[in-house]
N, C-alpha and C. Protein backbone atom coordinates (compact mmCIF):
# COMPACT_ATOMS: atom_id res chain seq x y z
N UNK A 1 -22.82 150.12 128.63
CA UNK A 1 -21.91 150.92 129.42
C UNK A 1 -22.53 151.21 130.76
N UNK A 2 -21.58 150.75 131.69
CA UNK A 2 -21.92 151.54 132.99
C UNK A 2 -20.53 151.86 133.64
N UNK A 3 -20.37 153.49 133.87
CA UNK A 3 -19.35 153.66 134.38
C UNK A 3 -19.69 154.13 135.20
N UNK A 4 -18.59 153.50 136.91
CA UNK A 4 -19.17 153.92 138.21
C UNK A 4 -17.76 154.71 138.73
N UNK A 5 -18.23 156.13 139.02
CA UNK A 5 -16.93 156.71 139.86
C UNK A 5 -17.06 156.73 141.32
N UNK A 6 -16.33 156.69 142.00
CA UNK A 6 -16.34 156.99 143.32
C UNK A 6 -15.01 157.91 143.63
N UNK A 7 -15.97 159.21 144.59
CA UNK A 7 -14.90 159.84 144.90
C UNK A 7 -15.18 160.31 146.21
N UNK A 8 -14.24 160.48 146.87
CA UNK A 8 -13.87 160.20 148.32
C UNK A 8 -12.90 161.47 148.90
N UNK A 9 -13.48 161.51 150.22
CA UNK A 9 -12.53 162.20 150.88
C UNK A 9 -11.10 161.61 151.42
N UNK A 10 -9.90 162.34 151.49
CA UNK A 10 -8.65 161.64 151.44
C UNK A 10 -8.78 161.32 152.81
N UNK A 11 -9.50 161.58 153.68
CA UNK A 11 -8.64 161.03 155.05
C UNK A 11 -9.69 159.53 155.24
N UNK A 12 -10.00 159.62 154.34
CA UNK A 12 -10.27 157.67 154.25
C UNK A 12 -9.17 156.84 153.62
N UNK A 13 -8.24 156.87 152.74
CA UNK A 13 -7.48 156.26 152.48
C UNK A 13 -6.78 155.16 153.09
N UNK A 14 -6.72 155.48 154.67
CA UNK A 14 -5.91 154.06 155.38
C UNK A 14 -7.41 153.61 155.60
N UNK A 15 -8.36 154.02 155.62
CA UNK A 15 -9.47 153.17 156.49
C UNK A 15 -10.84 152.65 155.63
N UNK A 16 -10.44 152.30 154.02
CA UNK A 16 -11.50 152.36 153.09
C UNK A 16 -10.26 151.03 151.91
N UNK A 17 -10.80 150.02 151.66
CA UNK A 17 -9.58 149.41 150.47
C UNK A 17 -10.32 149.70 149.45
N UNK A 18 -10.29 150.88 148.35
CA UNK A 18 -10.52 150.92 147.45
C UNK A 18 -10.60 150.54 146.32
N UNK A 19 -9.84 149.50 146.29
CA UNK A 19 -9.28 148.82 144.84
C UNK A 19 -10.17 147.28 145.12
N UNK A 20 -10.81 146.71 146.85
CA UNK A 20 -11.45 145.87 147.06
C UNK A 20 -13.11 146.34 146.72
N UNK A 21 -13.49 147.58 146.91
CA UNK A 21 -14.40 148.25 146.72
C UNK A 21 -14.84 148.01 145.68
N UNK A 22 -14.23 148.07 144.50
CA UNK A 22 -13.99 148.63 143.06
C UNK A 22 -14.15 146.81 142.71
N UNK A 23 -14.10 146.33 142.90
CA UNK A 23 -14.10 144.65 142.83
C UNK A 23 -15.49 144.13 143.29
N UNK A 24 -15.65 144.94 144.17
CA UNK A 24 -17.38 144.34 144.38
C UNK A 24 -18.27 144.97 144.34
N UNK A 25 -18.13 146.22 143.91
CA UNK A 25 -19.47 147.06 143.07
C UNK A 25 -19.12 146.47 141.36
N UNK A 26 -17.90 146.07 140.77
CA UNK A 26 -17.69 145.37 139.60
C UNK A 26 -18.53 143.68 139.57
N UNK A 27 -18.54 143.47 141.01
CA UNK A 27 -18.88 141.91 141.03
C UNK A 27 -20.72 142.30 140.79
N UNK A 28 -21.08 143.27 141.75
CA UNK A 28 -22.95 143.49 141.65
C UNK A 28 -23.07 143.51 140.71
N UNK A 29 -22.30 144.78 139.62
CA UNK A 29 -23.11 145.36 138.41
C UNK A 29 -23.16 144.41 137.78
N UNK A 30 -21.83 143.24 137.41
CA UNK A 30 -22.34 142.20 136.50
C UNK A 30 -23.59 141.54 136.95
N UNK A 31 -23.90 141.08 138.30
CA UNK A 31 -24.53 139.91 138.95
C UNK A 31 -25.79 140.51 138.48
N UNK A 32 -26.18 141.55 138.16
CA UNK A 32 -27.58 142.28 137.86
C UNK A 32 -27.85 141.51 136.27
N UNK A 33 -27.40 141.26 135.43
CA UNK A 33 -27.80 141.10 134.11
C UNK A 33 -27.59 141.89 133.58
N UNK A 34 -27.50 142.83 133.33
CA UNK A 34 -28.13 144.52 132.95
C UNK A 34 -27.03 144.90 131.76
N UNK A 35 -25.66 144.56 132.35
CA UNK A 35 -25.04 145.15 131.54
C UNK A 35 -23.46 143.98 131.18
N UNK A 36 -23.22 144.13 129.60
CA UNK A 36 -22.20 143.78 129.30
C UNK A 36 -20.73 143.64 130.46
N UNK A 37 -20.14 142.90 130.27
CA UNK A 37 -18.95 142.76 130.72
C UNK A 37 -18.31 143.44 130.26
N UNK A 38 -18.04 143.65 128.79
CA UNK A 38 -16.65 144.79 128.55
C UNK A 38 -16.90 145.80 128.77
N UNK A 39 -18.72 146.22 128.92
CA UNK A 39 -18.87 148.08 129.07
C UNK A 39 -18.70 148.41 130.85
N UNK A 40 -18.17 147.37 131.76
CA UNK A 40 -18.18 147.75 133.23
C UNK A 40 -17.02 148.94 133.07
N UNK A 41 -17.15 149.65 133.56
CA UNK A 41 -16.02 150.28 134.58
C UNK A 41 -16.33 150.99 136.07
N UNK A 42 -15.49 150.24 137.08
CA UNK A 42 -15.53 150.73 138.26
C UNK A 42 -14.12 151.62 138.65
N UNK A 43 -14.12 153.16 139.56
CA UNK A 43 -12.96 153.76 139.52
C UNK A 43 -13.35 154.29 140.60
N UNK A 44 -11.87 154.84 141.51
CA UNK A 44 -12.28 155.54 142.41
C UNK A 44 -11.12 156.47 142.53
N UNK A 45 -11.61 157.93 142.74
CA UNK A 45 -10.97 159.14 143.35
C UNK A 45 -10.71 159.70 144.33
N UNK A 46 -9.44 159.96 144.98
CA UNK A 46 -9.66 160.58 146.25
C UNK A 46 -9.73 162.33 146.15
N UNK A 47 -10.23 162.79 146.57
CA UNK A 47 -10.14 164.62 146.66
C UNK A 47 -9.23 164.79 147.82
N UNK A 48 -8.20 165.31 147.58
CA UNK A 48 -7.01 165.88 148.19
C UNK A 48 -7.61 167.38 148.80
N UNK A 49 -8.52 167.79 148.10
CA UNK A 49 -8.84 169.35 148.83
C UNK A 49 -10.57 169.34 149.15
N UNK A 50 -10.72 169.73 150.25
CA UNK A 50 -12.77 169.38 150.35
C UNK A 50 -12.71 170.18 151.92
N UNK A 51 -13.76 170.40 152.32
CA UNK A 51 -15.08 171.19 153.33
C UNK A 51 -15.80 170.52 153.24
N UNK A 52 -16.14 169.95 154.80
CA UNK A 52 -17.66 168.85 154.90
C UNK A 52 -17.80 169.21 156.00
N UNK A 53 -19.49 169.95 155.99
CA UNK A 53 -19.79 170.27 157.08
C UNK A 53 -19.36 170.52 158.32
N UNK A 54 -19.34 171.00 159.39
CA UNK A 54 -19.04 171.60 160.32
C UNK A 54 -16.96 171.63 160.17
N UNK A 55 -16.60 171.41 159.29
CA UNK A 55 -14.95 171.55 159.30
C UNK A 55 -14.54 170.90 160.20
N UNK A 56 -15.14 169.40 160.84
CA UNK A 56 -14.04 168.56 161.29
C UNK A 56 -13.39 167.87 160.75
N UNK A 57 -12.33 167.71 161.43
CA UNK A 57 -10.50 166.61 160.18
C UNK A 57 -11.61 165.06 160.39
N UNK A 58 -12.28 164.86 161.11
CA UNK A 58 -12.85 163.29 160.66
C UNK A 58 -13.79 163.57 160.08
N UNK A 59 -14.45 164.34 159.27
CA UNK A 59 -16.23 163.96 158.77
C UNK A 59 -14.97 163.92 157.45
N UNK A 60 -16.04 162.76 156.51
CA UNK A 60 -15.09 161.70 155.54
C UNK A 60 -16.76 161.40 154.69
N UNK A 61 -16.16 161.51 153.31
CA UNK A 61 -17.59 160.91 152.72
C UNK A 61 -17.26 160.24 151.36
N UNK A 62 -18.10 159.75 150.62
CA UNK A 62 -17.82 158.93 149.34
C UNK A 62 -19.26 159.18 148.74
N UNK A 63 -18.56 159.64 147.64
CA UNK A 63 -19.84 160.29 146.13
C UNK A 63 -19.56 158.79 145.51
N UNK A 64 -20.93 158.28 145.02
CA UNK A 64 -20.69 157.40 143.78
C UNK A 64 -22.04 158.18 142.96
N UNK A 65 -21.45 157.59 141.65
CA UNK A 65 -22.09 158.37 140.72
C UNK A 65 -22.20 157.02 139.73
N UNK A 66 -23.02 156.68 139.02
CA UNK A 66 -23.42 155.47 137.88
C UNK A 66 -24.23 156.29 136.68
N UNK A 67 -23.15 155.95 135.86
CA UNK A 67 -23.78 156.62 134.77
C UNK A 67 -23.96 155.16 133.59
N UNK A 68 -25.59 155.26 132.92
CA UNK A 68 -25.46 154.11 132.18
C UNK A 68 -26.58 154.40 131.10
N UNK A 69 -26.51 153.88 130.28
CA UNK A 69 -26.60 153.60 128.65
C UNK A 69 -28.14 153.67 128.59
N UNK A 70 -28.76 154.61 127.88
CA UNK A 70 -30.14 154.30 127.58
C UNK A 70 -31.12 153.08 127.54
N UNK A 71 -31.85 152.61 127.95
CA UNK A 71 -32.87 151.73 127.42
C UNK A 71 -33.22 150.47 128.39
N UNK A 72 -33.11 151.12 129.64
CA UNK A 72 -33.30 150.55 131.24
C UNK A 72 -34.35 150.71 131.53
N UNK A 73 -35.41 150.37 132.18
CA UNK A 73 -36.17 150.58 132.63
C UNK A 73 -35.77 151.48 134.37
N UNK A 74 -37.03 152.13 134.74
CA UNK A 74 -36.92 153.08 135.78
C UNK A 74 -36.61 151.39 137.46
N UNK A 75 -37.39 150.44 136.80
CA UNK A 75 -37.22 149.50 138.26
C UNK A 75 -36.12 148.72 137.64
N UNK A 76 -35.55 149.20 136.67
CA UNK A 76 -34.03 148.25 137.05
C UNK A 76 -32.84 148.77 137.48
N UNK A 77 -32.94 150.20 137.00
CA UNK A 77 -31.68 151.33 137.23
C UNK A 77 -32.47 151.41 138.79
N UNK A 78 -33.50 151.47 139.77
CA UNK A 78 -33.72 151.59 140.62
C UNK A 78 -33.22 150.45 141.21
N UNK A 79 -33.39 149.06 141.11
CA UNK A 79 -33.06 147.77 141.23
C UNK A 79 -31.60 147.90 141.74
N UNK A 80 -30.77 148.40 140.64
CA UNK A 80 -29.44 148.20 140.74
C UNK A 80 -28.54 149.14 141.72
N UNK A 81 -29.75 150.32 141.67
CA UNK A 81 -29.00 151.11 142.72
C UNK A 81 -29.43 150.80 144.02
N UNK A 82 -29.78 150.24 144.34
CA UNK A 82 -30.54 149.32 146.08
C UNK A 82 -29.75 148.26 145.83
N UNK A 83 -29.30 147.81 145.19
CA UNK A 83 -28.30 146.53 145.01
C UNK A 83 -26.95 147.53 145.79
N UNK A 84 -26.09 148.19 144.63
CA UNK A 84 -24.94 148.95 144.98
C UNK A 84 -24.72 149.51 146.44
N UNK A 85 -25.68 150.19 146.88
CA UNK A 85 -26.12 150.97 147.63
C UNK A 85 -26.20 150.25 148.76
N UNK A 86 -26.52 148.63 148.71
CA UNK A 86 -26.69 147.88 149.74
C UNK A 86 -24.96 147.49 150.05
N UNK A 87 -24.91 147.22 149.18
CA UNK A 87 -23.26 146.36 149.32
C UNK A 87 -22.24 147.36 149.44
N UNK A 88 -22.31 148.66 148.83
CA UNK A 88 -21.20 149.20 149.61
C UNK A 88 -21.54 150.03 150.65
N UNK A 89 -22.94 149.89 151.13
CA UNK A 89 -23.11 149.74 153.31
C UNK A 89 -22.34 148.78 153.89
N UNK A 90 -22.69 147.63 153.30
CA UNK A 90 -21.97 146.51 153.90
C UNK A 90 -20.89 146.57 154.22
N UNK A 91 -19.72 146.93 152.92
CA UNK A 91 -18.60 146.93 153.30
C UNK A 91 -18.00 148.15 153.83
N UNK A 92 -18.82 149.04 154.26
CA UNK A 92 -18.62 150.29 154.81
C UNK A 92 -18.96 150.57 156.40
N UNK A 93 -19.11 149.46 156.96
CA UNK A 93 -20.04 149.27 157.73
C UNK A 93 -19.23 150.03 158.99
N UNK A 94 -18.04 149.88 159.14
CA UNK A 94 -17.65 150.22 160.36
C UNK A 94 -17.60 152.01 160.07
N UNK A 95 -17.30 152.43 159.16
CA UNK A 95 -17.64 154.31 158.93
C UNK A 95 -18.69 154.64 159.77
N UNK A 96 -19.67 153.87 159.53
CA UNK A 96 -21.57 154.32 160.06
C UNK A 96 -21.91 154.36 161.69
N UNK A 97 -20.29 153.79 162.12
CA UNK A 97 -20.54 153.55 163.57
C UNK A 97 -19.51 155.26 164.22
N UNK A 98 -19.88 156.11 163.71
CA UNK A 98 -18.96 157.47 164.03
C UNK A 98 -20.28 158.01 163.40
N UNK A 99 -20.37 159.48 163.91
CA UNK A 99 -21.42 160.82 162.92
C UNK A 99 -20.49 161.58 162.50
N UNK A 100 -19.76 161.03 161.12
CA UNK A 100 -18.91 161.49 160.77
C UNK A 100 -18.77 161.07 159.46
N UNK A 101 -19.65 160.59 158.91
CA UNK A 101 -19.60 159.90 157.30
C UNK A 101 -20.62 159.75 156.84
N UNK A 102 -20.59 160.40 155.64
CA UNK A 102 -21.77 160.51 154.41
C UNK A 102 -21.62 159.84 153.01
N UNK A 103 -22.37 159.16 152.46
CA UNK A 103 -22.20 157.96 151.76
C UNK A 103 -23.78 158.17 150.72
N UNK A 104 -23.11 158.83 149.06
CA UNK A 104 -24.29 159.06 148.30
C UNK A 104 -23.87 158.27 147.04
N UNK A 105 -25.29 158.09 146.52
CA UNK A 105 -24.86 157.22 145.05
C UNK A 105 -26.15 158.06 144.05
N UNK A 106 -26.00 158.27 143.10
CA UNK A 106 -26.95 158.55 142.00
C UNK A 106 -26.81 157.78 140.94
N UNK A 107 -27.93 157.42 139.90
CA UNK A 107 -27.49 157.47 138.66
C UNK A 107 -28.22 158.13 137.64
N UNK A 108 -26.71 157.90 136.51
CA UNK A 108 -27.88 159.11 135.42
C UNK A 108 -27.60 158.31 134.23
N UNK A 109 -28.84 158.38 132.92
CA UNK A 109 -28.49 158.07 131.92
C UNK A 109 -27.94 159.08 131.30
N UNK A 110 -27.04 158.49 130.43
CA UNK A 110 -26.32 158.97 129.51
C UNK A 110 -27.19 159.53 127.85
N UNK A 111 -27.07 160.47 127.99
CA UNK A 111 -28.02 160.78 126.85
C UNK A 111 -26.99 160.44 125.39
N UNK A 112 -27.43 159.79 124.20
CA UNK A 112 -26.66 158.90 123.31
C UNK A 112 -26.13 159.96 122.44
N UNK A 113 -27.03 160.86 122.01
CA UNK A 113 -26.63 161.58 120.71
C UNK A 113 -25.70 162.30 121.41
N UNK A 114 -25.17 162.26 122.78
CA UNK A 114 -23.77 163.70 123.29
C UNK A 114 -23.02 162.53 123.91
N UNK A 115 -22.87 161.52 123.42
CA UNK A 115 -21.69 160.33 123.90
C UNK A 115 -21.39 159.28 122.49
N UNK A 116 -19.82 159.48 122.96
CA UNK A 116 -19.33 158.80 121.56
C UNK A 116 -18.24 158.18 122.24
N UNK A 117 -18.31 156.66 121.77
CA UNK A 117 -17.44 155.52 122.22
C UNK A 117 -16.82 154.78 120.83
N UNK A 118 -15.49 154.01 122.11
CA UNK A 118 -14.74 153.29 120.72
C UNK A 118 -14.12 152.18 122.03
N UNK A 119 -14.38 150.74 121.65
CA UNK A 119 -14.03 150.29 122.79
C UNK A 119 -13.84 148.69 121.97
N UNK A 120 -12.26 148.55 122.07
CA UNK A 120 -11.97 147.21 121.50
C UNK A 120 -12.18 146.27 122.08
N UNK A 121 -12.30 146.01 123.97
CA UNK A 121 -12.67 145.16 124.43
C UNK A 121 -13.94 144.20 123.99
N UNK A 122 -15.35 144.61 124.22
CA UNK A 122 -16.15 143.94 123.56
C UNK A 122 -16.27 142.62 122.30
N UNK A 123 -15.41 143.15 121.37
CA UNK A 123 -15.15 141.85 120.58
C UNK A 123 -14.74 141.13 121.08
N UNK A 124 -13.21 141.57 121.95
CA UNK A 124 -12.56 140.26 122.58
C UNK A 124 -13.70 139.37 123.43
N UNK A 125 -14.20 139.78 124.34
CA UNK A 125 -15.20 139.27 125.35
C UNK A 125 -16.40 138.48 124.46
N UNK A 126 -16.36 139.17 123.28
CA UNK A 126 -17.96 138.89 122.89
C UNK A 126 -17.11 137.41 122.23
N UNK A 127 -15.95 137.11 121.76
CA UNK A 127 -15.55 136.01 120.73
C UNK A 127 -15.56 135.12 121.82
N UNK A 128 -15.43 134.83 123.12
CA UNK A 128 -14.74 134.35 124.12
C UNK A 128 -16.02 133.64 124.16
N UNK A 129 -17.21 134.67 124.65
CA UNK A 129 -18.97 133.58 124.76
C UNK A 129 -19.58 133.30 123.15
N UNK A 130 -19.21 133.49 122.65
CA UNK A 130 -19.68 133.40 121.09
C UNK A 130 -19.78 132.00 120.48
């Protein structure tokens, strides 16, 4: 499992394709090895209500957050977030040219014994390379 949220301030909406976003932080996480295909999920939120610093209508920012499955090592969950982190600069690139956009990513493991899953995909996927 790695589930990646992104959540965003709304007055990015015309100037951010989210759903292209969400396609190529989906394209890294696979390209890493790291993690299953059926456990990806990439999503993104906009916040309709927010305060960012000094209260101008343009300062605009995007939280990502990666949450993933025990038993990573510290230089691969580091690995992957310098991966992510790189590529959605890239495609963010024209935001960075204003002082007006803030752009954070963390990740956390998921501690196992307080997470409980049920996820039919996997078989399908797993019969497909099997």
């Amino acid at each position: 499992m790695p589930h990646f949220n992104i959540e965003y301030s709304a007055n990015l909406v015309d100037r951010v394709d989210f759903n292209a976003l969400c396609v190529r932080i989906l394209d890294e996480l696979l390209a890493t090895g790291l993690f299953e295909t059926g456990a990806v999920r990439v999503r993104a939120f906009g916040a309709q209500a927010y305060a960012i610093a000094d209260r101008l209508p343009e300062n605009a920012f995007i939280d990502m957050s990666l949450r993933v499955g025990v038993g990573r090592s510290a230089e691969d969950k580091k690995r992957v977030g310098e991966r992510i982190f790189a590529a959605v600069t890239e495609e963010l690139a024209t935001l960075f040219e204003t002082p007006h956009f803030a752009l954070t990513l963390e990740i956390r493991e998921i501690d196992p014994d307080l997470s409980w899953k049920k996820n039919t995909i996997h078989p399908r996927l797993r019969q497909k390379t099997g």
